[in-house]
N, C-alpha and C. Protein backbone atom coordinates (compact mmCIF):
# COMPACT_ATOMS: atom_id res chain seq x y z
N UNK A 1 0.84 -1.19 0.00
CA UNK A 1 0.00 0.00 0.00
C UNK A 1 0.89 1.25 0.00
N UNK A 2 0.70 2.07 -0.85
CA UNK A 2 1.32 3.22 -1.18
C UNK A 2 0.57 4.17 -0.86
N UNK A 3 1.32 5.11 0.49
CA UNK A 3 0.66 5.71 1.24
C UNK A 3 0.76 7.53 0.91
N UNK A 4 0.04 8.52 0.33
CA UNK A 4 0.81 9.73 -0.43
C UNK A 4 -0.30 10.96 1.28
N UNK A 5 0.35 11.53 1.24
CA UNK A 5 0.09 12.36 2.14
C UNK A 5 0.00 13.85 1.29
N UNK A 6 -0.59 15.03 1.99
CA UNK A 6 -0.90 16.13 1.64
C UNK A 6 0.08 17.36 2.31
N UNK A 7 1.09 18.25 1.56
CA UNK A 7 2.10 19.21 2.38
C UNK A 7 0.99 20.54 2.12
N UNK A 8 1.49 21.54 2.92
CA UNK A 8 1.44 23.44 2.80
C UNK A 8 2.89 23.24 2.11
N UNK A 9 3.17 23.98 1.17
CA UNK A 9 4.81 24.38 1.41
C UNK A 9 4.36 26.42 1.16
N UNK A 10 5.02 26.89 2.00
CA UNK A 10 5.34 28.73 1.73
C UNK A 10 6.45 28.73 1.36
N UNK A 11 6.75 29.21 0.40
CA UNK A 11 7.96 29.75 -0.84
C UNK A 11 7.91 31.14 -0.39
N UNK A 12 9.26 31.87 0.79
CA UNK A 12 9.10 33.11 0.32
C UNK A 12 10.40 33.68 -0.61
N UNK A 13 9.95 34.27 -1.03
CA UNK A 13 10.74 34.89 -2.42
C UNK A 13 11.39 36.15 -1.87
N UNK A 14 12.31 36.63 -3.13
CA UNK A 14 13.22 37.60 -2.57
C UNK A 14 12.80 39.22 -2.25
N UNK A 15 13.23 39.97 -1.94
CA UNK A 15 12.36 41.22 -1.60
C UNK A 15 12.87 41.86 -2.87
N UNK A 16 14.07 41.75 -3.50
CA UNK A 16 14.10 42.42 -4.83
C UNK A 16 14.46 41.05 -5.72
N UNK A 17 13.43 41.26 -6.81
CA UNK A 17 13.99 40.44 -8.09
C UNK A 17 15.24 40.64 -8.86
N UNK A 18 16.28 40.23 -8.51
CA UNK A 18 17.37 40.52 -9.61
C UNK A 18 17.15 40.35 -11.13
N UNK A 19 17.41 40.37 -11.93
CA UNK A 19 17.73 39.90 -13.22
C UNK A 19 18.10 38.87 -13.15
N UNK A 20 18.86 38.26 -12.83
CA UNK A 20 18.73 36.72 -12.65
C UNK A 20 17.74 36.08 -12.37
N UNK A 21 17.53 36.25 -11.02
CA UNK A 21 15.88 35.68 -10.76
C UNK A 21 15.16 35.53 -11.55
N UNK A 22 14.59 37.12 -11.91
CA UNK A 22 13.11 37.45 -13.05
C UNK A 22 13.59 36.33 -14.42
N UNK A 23 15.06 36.20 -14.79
CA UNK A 23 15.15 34.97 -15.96
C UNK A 23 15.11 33.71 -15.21
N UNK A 24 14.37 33.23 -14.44
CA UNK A 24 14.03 32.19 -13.84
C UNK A 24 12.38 31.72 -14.14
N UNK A 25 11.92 32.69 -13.80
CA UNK A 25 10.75 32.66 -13.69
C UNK A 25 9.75 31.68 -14.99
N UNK A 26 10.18 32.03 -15.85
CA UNK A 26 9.75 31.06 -16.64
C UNK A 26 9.68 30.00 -17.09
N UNK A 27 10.90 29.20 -16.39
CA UNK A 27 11.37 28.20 -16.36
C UNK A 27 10.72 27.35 -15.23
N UNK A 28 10.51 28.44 -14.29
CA UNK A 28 9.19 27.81 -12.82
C UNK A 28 8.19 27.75 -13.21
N UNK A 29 7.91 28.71 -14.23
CA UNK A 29 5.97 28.05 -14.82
C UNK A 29 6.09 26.99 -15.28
N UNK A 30 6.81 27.14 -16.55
CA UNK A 30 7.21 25.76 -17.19
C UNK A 30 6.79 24.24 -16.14
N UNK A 31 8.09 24.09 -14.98
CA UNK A 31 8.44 22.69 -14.25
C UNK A 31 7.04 23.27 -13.07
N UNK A 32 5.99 24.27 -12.74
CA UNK A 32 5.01 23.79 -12.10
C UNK A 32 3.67 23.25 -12.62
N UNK A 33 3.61 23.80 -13.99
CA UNK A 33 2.38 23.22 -15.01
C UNK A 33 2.90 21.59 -15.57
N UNK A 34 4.06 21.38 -15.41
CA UNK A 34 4.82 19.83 -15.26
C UNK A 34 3.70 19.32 -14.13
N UNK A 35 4.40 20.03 -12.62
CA UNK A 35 4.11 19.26 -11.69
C UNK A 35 2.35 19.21 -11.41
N UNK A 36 1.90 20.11 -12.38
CA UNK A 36 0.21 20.18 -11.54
C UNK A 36 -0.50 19.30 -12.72
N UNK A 37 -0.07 19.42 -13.99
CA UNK A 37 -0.59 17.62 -14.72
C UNK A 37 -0.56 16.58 -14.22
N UNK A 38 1.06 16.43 -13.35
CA UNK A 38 1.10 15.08 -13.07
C UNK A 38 0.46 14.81 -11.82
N UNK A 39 -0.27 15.88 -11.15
CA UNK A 39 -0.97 15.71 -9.60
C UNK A 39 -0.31 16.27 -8.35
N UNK A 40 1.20 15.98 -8.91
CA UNK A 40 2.40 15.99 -7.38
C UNK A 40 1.81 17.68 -7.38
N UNK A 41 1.62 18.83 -7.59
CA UNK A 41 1.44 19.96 -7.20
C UNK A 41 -0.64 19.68 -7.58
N UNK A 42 -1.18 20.24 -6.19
CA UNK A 42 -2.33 20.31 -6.28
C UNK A 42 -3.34 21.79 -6.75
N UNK A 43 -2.33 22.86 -6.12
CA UNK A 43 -2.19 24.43 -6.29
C UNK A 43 -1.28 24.85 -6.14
N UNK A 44 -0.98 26.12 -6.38
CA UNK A 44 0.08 26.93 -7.03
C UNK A 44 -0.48 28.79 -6.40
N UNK A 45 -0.18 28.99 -6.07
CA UNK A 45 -0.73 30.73 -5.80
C UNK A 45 0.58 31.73 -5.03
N UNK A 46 0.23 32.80 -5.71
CA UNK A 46 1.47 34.31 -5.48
C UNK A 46 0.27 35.40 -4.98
N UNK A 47 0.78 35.93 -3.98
CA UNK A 47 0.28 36.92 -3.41
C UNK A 47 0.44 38.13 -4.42
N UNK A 48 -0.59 39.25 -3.84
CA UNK A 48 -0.46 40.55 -5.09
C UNK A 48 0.80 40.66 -5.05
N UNK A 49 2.04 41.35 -3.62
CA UNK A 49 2.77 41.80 -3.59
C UNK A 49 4.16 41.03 -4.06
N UNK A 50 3.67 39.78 -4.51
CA UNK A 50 4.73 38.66 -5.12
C UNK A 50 5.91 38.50 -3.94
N UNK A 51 5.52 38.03 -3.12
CA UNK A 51 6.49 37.73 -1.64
C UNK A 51 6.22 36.67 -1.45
N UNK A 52 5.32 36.19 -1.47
CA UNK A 52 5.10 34.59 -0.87
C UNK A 52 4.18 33.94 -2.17
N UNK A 53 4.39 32.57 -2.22
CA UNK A 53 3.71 31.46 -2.68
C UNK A 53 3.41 30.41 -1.81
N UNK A 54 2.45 29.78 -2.22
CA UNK A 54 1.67 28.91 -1.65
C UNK A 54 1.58 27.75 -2.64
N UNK A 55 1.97 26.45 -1.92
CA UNK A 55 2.15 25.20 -3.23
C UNK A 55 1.37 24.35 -1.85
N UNK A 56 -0.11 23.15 -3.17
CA UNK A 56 -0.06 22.29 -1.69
C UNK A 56 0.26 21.08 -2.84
N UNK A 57 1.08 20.43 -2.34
CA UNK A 57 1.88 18.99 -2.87
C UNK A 57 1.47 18.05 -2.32
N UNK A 58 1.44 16.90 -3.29
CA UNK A 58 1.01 15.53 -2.89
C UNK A 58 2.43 14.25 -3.18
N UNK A 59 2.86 13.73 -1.59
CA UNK A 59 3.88 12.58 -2.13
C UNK A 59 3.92 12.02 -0.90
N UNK A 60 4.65 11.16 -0.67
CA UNK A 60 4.74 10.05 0.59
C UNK A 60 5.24 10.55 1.83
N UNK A 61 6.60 11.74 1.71
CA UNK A 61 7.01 12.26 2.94
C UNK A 61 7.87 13.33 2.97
N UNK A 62 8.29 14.09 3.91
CA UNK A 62 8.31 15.51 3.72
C UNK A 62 9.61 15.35 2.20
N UNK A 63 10.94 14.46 2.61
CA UNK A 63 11.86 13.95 2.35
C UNK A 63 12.24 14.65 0.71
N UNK A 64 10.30 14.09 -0.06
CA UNK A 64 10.31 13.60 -1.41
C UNK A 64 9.74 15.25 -1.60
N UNK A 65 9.37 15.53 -1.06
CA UNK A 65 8.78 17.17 -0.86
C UNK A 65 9.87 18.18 -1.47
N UNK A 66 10.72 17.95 -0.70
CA UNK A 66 12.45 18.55 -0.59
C UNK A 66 12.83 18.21 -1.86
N UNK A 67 12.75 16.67 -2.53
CA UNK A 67 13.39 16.62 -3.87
C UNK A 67 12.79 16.60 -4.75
N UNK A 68 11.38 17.26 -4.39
CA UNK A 68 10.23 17.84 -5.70
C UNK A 68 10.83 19.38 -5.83
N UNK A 69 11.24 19.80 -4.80
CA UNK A 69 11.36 21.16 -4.57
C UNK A 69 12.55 21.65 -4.91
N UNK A 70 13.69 20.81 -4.61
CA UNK A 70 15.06 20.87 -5.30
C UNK A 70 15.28 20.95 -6.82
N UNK A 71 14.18 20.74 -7.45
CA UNK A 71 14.02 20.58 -9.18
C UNK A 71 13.25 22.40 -9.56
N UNK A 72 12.48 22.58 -8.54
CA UNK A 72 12.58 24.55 -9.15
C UNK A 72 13.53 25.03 -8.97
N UNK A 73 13.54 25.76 -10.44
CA UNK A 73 14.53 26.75 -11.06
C UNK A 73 15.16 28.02 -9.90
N UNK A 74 13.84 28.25 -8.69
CA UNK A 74 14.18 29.39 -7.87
C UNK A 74 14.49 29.04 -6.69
N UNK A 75 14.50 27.86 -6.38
CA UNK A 75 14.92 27.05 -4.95
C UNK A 75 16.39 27.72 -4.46
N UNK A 76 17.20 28.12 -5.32
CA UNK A 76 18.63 28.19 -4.22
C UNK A 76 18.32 30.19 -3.75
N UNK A 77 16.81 30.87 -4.01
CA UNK A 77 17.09 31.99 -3.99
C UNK A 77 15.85 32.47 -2.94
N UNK A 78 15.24 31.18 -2.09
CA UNK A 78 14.24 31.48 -1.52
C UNK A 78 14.05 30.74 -0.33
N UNK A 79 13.22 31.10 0.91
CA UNK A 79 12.94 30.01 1.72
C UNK A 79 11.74 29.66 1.94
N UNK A 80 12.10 28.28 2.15
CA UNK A 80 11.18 27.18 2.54
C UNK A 80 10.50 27.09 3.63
N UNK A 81 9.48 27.11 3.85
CA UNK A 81 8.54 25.85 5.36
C UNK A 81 7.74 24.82 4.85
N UNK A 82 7.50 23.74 5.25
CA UNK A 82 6.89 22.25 5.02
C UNK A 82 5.95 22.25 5.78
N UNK A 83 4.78 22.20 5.99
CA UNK A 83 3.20 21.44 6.41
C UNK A 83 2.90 20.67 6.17
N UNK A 84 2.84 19.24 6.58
CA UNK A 84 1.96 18.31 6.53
C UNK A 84 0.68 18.75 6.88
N UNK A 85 -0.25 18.27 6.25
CA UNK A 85 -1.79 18.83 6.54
C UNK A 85 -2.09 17.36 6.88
N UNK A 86 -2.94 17.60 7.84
CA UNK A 86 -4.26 16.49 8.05
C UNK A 86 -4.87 16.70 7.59
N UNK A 87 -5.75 17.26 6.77
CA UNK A 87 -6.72 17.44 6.01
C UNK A 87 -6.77 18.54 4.63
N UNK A 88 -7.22 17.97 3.88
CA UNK A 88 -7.04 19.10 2.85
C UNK A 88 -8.61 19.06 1.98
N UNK A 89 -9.15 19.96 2.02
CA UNK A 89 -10.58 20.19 1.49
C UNK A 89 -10.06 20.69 0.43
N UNK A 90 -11.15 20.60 -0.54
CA UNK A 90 -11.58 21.45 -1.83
C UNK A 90 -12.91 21.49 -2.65
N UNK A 91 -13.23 22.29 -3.72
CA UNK A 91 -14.05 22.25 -4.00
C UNK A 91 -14.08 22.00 -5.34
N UNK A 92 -15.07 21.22 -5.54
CA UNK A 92 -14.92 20.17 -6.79
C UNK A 92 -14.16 20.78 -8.35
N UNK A 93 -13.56 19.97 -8.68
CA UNK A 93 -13.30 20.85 -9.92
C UNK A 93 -13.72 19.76 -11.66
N UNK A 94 -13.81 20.92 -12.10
CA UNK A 94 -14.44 20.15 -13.54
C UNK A 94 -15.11 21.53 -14.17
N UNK A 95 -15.71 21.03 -15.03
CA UNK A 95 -16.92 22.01 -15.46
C UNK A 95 -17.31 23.00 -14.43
N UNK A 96 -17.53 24.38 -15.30
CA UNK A 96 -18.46 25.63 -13.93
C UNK A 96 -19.76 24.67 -14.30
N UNK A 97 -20.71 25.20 -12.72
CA UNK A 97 -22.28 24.62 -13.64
C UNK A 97 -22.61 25.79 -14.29
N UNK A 98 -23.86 25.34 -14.65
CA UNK A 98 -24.39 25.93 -15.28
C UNK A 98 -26.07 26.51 -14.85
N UNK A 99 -26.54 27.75 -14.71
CA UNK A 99 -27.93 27.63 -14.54
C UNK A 99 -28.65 27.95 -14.93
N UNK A 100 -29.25 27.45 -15.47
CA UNK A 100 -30.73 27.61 -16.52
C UNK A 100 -32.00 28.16 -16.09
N UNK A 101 -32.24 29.52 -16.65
CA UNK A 101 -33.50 29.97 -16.33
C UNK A 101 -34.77 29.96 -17.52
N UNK A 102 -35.68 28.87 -16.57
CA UNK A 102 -36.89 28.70 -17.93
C UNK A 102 -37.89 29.35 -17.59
N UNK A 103 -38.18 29.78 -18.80
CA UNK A 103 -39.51 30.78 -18.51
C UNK A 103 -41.01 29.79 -18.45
């Protein structure tokens, strides 16, 4: 039985973007639209003021977390915290509905 658990991770980012950095950035959309096809990233979100991100990841233990996380492009320019969640809600995703008004 293969057991996958649910993280928080907070990414905070640098207070000034270098030029280096900002040529990063695209390379992090790139490897997180990787990771949110394949499931291992569940969400993805940047605050207005672009200081913090919010990733919630799915894998077996914090360990594999670390070497999901070691593969973004901006990892050596930011810090990390890890959450294991006990619980992780959401709300369904698929299709918006739809509502039909009949006369």
């Amino acid at each position: 039985m293969h057991i996958i658990n649910t993280f928080q991770v907070h990414i905070k980012l640098p207070d000034i973007f270098t030029r280096r950095f900002a040529a990063l950035i695209p390379q992090q959309r790139e490897r997180v639209n990787q990771l949110l096809e394949e499931r291992v990233i569940l969400n993805y979100a940047l605050d207005m003021e672009r200081s913090h991100l919010w990733v919630t990841m799915q894998a077996k233990d914090q360990e594999t977390i670390m070497d999901v996380l070691a593969t973004f492009p901006i990892i050596k320019d930011v810090k990390v915290e890890i959450f294991e969640l006990a619980f992780f809600d959401s709300a369904p995703m698929g299709l918006a509905r739809v509502d039909y008004e009949l006369s």
